[in-house]
Protein backbone atom coordinates (compact mmCIF):
# COMPACT_ATOMS: atom_id res chain seq x y z
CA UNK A 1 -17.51 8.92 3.16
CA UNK A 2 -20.05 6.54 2.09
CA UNK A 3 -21.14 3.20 4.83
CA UNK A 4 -18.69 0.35 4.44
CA UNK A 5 -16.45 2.78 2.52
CA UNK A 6 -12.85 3.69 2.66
CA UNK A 7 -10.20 5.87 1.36
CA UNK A 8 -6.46 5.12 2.23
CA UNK A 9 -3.04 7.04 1.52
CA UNK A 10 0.37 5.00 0.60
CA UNK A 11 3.63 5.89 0.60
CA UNK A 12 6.59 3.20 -0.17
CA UNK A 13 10.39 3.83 -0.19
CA UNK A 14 13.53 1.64 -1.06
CA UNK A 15 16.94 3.55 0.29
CA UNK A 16 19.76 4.40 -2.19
CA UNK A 17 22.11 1.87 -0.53
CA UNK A 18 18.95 -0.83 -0.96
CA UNK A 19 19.63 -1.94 2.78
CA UNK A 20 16.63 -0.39 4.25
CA UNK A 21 12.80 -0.20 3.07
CA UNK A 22 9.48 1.68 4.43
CA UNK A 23 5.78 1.41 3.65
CA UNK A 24 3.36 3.78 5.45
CA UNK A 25 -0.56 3.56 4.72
CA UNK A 26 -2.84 5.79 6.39
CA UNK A 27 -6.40 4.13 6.36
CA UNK A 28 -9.77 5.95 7.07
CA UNK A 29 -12.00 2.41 6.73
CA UNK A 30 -9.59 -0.12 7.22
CA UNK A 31 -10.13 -2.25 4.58
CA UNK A 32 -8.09 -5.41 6.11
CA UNK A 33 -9.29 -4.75 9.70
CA UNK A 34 -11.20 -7.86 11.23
CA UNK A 35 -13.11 -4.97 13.71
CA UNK A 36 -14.00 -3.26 10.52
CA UNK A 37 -15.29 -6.55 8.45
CA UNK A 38 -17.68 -7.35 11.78
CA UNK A 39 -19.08 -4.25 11.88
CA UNK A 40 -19.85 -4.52 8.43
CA UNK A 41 -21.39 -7.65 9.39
CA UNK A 42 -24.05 -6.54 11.86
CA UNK A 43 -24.24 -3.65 9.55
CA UNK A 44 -22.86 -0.92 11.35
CA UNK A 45 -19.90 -0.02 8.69
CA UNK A 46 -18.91 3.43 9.71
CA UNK A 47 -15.48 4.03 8.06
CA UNK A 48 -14.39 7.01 10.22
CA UNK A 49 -14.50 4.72 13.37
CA UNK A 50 -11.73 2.29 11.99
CA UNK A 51 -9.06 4.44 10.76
CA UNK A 52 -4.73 3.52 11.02
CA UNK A 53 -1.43 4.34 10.17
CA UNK A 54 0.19 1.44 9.53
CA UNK A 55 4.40 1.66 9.54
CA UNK A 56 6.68 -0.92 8.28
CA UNK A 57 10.39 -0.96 8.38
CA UNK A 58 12.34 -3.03 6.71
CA UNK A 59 16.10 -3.95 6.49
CA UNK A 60 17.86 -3.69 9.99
CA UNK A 61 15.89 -2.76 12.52
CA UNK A 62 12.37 -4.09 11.24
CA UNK A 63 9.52 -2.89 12.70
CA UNK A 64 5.63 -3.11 11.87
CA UNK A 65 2.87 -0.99 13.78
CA UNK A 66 -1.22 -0.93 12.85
CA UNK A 67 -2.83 0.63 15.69
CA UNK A 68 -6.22 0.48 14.61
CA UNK A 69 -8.53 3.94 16.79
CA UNK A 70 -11.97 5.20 16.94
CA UNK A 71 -13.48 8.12 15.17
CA UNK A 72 -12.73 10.26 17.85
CA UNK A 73 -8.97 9.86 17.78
CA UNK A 74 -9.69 11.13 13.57
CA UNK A 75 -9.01 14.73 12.51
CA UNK A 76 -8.90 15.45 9.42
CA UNK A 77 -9.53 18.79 6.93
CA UNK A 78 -8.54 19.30 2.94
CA UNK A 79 -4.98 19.30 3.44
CA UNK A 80 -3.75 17.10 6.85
CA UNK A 81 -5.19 13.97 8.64
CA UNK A 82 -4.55 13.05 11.70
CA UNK A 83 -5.04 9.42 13.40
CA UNK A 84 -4.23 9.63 17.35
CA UNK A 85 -0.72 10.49 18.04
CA UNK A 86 0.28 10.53 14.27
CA UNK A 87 -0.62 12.73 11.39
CA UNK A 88 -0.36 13.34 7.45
CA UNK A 89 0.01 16.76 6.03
CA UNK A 90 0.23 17.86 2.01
CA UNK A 91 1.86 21.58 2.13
CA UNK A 92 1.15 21.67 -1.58
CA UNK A 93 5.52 21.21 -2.20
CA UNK A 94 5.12 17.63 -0.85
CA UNK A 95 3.81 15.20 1.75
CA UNK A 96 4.99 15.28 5.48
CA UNK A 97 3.95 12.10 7.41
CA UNK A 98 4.96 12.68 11.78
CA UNK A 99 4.66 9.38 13.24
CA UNK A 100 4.33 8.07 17.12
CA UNK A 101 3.23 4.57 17.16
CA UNK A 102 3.56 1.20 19.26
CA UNK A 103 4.42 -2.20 17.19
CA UNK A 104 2.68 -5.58 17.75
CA UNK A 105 2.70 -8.15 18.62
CA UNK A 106 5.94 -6.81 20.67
CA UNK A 107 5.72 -3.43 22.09
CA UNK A 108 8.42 -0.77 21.09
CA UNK A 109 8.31 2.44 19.70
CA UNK A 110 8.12 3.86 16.59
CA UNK A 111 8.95 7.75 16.11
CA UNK A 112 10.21 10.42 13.57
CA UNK A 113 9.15 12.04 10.71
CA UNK A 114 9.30 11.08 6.90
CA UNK A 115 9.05 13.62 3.90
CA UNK A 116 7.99 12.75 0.18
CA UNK A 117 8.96 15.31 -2.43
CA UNK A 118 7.34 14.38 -5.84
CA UNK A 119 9.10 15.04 -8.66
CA UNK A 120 5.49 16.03 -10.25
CA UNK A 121 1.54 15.10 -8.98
CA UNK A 122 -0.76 13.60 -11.82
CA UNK A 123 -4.17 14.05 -12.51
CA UNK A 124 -4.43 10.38 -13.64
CA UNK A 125 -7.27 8.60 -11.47
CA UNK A 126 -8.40 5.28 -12.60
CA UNK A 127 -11.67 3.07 -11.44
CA UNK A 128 -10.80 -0.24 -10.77
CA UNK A 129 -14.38 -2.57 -11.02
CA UNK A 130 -17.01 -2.60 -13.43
CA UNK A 131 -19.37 -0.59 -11.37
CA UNK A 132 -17.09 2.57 -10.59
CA UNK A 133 -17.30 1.77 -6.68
CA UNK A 134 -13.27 0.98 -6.32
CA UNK A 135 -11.09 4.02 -7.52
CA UNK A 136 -7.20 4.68 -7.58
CA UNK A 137 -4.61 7.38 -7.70
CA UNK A 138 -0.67 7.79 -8.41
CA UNK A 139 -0.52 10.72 -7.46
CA UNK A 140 3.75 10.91 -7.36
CA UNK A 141 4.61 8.03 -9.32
CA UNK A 142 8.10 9.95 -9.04
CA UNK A 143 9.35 10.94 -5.44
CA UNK A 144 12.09 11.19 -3.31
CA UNK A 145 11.37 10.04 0.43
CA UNK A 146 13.41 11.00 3.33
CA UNK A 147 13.37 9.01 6.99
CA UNK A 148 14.41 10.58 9.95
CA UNK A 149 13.44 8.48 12.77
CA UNK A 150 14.43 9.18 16.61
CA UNK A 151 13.02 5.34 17.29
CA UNK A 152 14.76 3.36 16.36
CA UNK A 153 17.57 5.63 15.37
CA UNK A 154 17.40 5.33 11.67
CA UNK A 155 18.15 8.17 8.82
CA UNK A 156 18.39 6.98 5.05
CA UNK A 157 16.84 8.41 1.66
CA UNK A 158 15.50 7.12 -1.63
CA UNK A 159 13.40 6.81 -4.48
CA UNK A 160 9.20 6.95 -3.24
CA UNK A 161 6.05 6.50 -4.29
CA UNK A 162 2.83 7.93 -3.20
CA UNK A 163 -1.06 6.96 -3.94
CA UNK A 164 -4.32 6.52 -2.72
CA UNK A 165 -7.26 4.14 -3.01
CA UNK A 166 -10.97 5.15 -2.16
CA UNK A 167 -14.53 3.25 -2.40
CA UNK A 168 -17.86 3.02 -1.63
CA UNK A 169 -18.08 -0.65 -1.13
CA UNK A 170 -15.94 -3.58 0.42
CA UNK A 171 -12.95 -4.95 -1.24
CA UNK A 172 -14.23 -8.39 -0.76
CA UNK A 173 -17.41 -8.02 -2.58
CA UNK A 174 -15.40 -6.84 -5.80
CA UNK A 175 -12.34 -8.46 -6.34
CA UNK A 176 -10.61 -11.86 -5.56
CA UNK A 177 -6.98 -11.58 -5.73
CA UNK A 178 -4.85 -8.63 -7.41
CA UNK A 179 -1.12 -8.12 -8.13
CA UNK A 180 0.25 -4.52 -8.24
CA UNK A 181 3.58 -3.45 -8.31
CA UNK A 182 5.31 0.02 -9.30
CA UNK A 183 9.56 -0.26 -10.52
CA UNK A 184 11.50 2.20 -10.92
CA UNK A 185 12.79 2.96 -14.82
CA UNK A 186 16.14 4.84 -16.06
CA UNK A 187 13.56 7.47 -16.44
CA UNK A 188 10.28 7.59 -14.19
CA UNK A 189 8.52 4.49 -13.04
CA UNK A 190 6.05 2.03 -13.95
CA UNK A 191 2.78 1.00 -12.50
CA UNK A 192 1.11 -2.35 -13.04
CA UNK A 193 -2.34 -3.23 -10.99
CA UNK A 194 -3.55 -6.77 -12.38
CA UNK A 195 -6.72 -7.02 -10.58
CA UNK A 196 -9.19 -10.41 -10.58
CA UNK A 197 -12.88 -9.73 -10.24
CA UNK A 198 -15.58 -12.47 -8.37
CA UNK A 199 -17.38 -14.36 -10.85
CA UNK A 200 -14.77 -14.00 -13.64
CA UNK A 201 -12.69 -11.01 -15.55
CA UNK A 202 -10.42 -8.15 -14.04
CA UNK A 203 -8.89 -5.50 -14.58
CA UNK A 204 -5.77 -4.88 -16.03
CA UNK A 205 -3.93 -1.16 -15.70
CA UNK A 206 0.01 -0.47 -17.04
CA UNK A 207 0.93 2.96 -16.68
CA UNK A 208 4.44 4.32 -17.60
CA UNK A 209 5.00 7.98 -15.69
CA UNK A 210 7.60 10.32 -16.19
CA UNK A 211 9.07 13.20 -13.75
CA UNK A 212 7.62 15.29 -15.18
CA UNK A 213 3.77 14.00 -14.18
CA UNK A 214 2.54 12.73 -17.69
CA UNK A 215 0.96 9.42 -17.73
CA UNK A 216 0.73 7.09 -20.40
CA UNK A 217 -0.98 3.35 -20.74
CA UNK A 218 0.96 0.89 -22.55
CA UNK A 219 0.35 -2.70 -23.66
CA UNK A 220 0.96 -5.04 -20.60
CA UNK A 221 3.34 -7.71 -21.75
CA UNK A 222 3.08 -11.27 -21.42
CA UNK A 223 2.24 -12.73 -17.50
CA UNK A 224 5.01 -14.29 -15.33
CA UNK A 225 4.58 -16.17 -12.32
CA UNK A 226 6.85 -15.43 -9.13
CA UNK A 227 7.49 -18.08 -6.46
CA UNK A 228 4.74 -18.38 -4.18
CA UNK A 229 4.83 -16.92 -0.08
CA UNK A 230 5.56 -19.59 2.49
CA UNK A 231 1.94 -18.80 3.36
CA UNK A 232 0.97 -20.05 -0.01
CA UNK A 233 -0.09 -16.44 -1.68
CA UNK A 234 0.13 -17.22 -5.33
CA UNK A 235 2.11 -14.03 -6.88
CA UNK A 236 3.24 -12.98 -10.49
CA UNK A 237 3.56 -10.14 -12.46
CA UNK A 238 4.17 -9.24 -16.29
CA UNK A 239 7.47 -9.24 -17.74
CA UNK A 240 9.29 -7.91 -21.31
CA UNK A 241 9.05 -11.28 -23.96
CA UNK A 242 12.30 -13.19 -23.48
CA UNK A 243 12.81 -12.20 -20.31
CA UNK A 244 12.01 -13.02 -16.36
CA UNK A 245 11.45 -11.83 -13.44
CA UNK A 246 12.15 -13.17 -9.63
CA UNK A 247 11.63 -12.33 -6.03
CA UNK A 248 14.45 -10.20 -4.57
CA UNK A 249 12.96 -10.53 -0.83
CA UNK A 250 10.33 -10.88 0.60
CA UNK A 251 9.58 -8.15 3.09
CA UNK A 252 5.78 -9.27 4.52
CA UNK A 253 4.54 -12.61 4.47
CA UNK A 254 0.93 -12.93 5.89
CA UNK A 255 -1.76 -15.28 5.63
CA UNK A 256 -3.88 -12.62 3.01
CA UNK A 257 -0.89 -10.77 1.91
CA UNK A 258 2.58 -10.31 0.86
CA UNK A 259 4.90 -7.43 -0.21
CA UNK A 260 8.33 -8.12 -1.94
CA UNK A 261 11.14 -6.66 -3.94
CA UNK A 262 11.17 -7.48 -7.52
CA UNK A 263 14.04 -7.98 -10.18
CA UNK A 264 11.83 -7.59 -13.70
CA UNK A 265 12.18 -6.22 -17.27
CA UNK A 266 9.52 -3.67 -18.65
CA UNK A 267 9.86 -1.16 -21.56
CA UNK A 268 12.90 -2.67 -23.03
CA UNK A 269 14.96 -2.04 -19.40
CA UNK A 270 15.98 -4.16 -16.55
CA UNK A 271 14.02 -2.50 -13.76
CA UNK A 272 13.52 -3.17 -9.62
CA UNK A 273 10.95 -2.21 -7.53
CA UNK A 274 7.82 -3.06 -4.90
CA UNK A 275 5.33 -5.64 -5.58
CA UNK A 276 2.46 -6.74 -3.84
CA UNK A 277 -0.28 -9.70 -4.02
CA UNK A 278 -3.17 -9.84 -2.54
CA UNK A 279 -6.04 -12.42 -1.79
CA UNK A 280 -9.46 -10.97 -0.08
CA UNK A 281 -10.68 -14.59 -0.19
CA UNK A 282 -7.89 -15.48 1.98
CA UNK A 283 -8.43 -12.20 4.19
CA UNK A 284 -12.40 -13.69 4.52
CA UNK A 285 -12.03 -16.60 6.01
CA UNK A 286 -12.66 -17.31 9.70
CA UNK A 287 -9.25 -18.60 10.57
CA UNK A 288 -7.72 -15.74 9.27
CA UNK A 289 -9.85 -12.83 10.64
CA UNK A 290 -8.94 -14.31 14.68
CA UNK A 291 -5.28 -14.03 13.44
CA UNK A 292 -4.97 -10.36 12.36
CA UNK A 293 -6.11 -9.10 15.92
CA UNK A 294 -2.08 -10.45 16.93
CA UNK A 295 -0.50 -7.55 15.08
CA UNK A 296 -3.44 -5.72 14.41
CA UNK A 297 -4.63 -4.36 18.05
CA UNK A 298 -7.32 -1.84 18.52
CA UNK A 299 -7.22 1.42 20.82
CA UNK A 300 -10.18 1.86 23.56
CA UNK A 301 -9.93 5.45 22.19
């Protein structure tokens, strides 16, 4: 992996019953990690030395861990990565995540095990930026996820989603802001990443995937705002002409970033799903970057 680089696995889930919610990402480079963006800095950017599962719960209980460790708590091989006490592995049927990790800024545990069966893996990767440096992956647009968690004591199941983003550069140097979101359709799902470039332009991507892996681009329709975050994180998507779309909840709220559950229309259907904004101009400044270290702790090994 390339010097200031990254690569990071994602997995979200919303339960059948829609009282519960998960989001796991599994970061080799963190790309929001304050340790990471100094080293950078002083030009020491070595991605395998600030690697981190992050876990968020949501619903009842909610609970958020991002442990960031050193390279020599990182084991990894073609098929499995592991980061300290926790570990992804792909079988080649599906994606098993084991996780054992401490939540900030309040201690308690996190530990269980959650599976992701796609439906069908695509072969549809996608460069984000203008110089081919920023790259991205659905790999199971289509899943099923199930939790089975020992702590908290917490077993539920539902529709998934799994990707992955790698890069050679940072995220900061590239892009601005970007909206993505993924929604699940009466058959398959579909993928939006609006992404805003520095100095002007962006990228837009719409993807509609079916179960049975094929992906295919479609015209993104018109541009909706959403409600902004209490943290003032401007957020919209693209909605179906004649129709709108609105902020279900908002599971994270940060300074840089929020994640939320959407109510929208797209290809002719009502649809829900996960959305997410994102401001790296936000995640730059100084205020910000002696904030993360509060939920964001790092591991003497």
């Amino acid at each position: 992996m390339a010097t200031n680089g990254y690569a990071w696995w994602y997995v979200d889930a919303l339960s059948d019953d829609g009282r519960h919610g998960i989001t796991l990402i599994a970061f080799v480079g963190s790309v929001f990690s304050p340790y990471y963006a100094l080293a950078r800095r002083r030009g020491a950017g070595d991605p395998q030395h600030h690697c981190a599962l992050n876990v968020a719960l949501y619903g009842s209980p909610k609970r958020w861990a991002l442990t960031e460790r050193r390279r020599t708590a990182l084991s990894r091989d073609a098929g499995s990565l592991a980061i300290g006490p926790s570990s992804v592995r792909w079988d080649g049927r599906g994606l098993t995540v084991e996780i054992d990790e401490v939540t900030a800024p309040l201690p308690s545990r996190v530990r269980g095990t959650v599976r992701l069966w796609p439906e069908a893996v695509t072969g549809h990767a996608i460069t984000l930026d203008a110089q081919g440096r920023h790259r991205w992956w659905p790999i199971a647009p289509c899943a099923r996820v199930e939790v089975a968690l020992e702590r908290p004591a917490l077993r539920w199941s539902g529709p998934g989603y799994l990707d992955t983003n790698w890069g050679d550069a940072p995220l900061e140097e590239a892009f601005t802001t970007w909206d993505w979101s993924r929604v699940s359709l009466h058959r398959g799902t579909a993928v939006l990443y609006d992404a805003r470039y520095h100095g002007g332009g962006g990228r837009m991507v719409a993807l509609r995937c079916d179960p049975s892996g094929r992906v295919e681009t479609f015209a993104a329709p018109p541009a909706a705002p959403l409600p902004g975050t209490l943290w003032r994180i401007e957020r919209g998507t693209r909605v179906d002409p004649g129709h709108t779309a609105a902020v279900v909840q908002t599971l994270e709220d940060s300074p840089f970033y929020a994640r939320s559950v959407i109510a929208t229309h797209l290809l002719g259907e009502p649809a829900e799903g996960v959305h997410e904004s994102l401001s790296m101009d936000r995640f730059t400044a100084p205020w910000v970057q002696l904030m993360i270290p509060f939920r964001m702790p790092r591991a003497w090994r």
